[in-house]
C-alpha atoms as a PDB file:
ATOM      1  CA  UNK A   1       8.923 -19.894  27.032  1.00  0.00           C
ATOM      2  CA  UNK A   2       7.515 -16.248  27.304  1.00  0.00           C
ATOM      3  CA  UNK A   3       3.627 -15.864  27.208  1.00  0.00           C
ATOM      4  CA  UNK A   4       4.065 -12.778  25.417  1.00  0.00           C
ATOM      5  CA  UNK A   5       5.565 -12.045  22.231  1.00  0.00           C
ATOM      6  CA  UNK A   6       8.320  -9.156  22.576  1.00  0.00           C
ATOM      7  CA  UNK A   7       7.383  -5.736  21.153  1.00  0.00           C
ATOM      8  CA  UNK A   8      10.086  -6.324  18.169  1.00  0.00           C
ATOM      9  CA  UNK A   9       8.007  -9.467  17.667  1.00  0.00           C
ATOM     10  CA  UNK A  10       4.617  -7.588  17.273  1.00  0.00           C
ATOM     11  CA  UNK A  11       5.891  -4.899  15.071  1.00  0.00           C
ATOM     12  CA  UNK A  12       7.635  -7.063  12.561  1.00  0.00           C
ATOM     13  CA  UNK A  13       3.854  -9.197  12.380  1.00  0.00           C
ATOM     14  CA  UNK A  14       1.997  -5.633  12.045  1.00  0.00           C
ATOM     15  CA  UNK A  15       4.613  -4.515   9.435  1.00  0.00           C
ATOM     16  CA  UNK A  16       4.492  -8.134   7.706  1.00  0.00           C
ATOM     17  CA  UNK A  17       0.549  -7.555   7.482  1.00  0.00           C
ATOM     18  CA  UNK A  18       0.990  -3.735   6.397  1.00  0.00           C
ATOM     19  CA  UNK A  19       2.937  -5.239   3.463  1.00  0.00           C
ATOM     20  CA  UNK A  20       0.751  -7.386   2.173  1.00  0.00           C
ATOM     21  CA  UNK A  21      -2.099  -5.013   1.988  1.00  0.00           C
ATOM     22  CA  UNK A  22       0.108  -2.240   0.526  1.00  0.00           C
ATOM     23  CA  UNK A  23       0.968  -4.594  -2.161  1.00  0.00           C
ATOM     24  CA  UNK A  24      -2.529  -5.866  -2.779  1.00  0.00           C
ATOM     25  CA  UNK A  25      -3.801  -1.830  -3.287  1.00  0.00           C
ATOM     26  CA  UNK A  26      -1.049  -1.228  -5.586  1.00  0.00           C
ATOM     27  CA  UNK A  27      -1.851  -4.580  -7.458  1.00  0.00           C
ATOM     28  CA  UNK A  28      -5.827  -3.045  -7.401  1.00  0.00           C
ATOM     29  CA  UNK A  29      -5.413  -0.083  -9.213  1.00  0.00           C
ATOM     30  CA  UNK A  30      -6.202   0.254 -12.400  1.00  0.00           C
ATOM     31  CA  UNK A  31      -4.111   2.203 -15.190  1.00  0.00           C
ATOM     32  CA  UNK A  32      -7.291   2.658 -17.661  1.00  0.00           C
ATOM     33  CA  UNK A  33      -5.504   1.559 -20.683  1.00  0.00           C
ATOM     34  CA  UNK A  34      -3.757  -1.499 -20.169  1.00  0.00           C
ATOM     35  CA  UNK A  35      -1.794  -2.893 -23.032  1.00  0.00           C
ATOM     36  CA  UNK A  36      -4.175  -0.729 -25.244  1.00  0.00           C
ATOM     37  CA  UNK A  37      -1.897   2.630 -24.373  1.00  0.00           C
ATOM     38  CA  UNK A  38       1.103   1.440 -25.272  1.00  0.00           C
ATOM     39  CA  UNK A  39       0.066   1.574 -28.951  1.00  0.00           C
ATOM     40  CA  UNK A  40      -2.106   4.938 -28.719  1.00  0.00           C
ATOM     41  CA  UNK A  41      -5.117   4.567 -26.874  1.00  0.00           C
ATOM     42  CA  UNK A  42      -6.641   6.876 -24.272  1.00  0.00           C
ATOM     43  CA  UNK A  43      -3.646   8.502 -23.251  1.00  0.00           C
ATOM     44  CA  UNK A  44      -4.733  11.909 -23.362  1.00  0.00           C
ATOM     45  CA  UNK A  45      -7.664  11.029 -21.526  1.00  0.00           C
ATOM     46  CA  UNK A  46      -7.713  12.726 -17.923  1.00  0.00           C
ATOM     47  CA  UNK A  47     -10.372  12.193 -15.467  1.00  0.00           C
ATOM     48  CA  UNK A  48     -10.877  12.075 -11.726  1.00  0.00           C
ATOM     49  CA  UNK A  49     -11.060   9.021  -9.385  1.00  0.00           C
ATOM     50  CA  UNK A  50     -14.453   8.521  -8.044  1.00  0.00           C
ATOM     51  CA  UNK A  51     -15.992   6.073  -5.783  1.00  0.00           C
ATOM     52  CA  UNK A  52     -14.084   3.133  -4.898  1.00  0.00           C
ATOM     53  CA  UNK A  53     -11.027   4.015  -7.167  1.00  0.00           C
ATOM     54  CA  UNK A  54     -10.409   7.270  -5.204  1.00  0.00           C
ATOM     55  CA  UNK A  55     -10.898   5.143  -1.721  1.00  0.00           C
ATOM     56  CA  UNK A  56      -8.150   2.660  -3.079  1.00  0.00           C
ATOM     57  CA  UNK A  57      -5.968   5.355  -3.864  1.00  0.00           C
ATOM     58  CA  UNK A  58      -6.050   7.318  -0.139  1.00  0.00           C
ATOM     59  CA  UNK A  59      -5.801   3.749   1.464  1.00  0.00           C
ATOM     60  CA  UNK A  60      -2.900   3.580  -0.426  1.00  0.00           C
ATOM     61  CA  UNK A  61      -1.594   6.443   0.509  1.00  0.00           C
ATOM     62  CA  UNK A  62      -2.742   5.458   4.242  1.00  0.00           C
ATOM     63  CA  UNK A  63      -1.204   2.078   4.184  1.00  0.00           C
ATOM     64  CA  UNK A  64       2.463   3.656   2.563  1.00  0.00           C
ATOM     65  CA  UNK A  65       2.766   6.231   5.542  1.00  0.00           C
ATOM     66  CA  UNK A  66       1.773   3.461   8.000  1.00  0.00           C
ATOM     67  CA  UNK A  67       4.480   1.172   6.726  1.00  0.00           C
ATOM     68  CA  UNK A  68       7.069   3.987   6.896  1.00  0.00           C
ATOM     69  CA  UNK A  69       6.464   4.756  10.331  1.00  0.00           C
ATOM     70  CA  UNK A  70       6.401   1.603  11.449  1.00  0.00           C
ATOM     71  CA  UNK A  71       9.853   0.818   9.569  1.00  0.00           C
ATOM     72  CA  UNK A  72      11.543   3.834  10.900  1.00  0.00           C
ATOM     73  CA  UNK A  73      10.317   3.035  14.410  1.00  0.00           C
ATOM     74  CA  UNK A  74      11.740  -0.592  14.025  1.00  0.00           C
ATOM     75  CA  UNK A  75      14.718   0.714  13.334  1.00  0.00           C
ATOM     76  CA  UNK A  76      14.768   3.359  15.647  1.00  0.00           C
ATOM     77  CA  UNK A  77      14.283   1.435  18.655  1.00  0.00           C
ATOM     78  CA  UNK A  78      15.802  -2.360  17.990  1.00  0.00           C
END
């Protein structure tokens, strides 16, 4: 039994983990209008992101190019 996990094994646990947060920002962000757009509600509303909203939204971005690189590298070298 090997004391170590392989490197294949350790990337696919990072990327695994990578996931999960990726899909908890997404899930986090919040569309302003919710069901109350669909029938004409704040749609023509712009504003910036401040504060935590604009944090969630470059960890996003973060955790997206992450999770790319570490796909293409799986697949480069296994």
């Amino acid at each position: 039994m090997l004391k170590y996990p392989s490197m294949q094994n350790v990337l696919l646990i990072v990327q695994i983990i990578i996931s999960a947060f990726l899909v908890v920002a997404i899930i986090l962000q919040n569309r302003g209008g919710g069901l109350g757009s669909i029938f004409g509600g704040e749609s023509a509303v712009y504003r910036s992101k401040r504060g935590v909203e604009k944090l969630l939204h470059y960890a996003t971005i973060g955790l997206a190019v992450v999770f790319s690189v570490l796909s293409l590298s799986s697949v480069l070298l296994f």
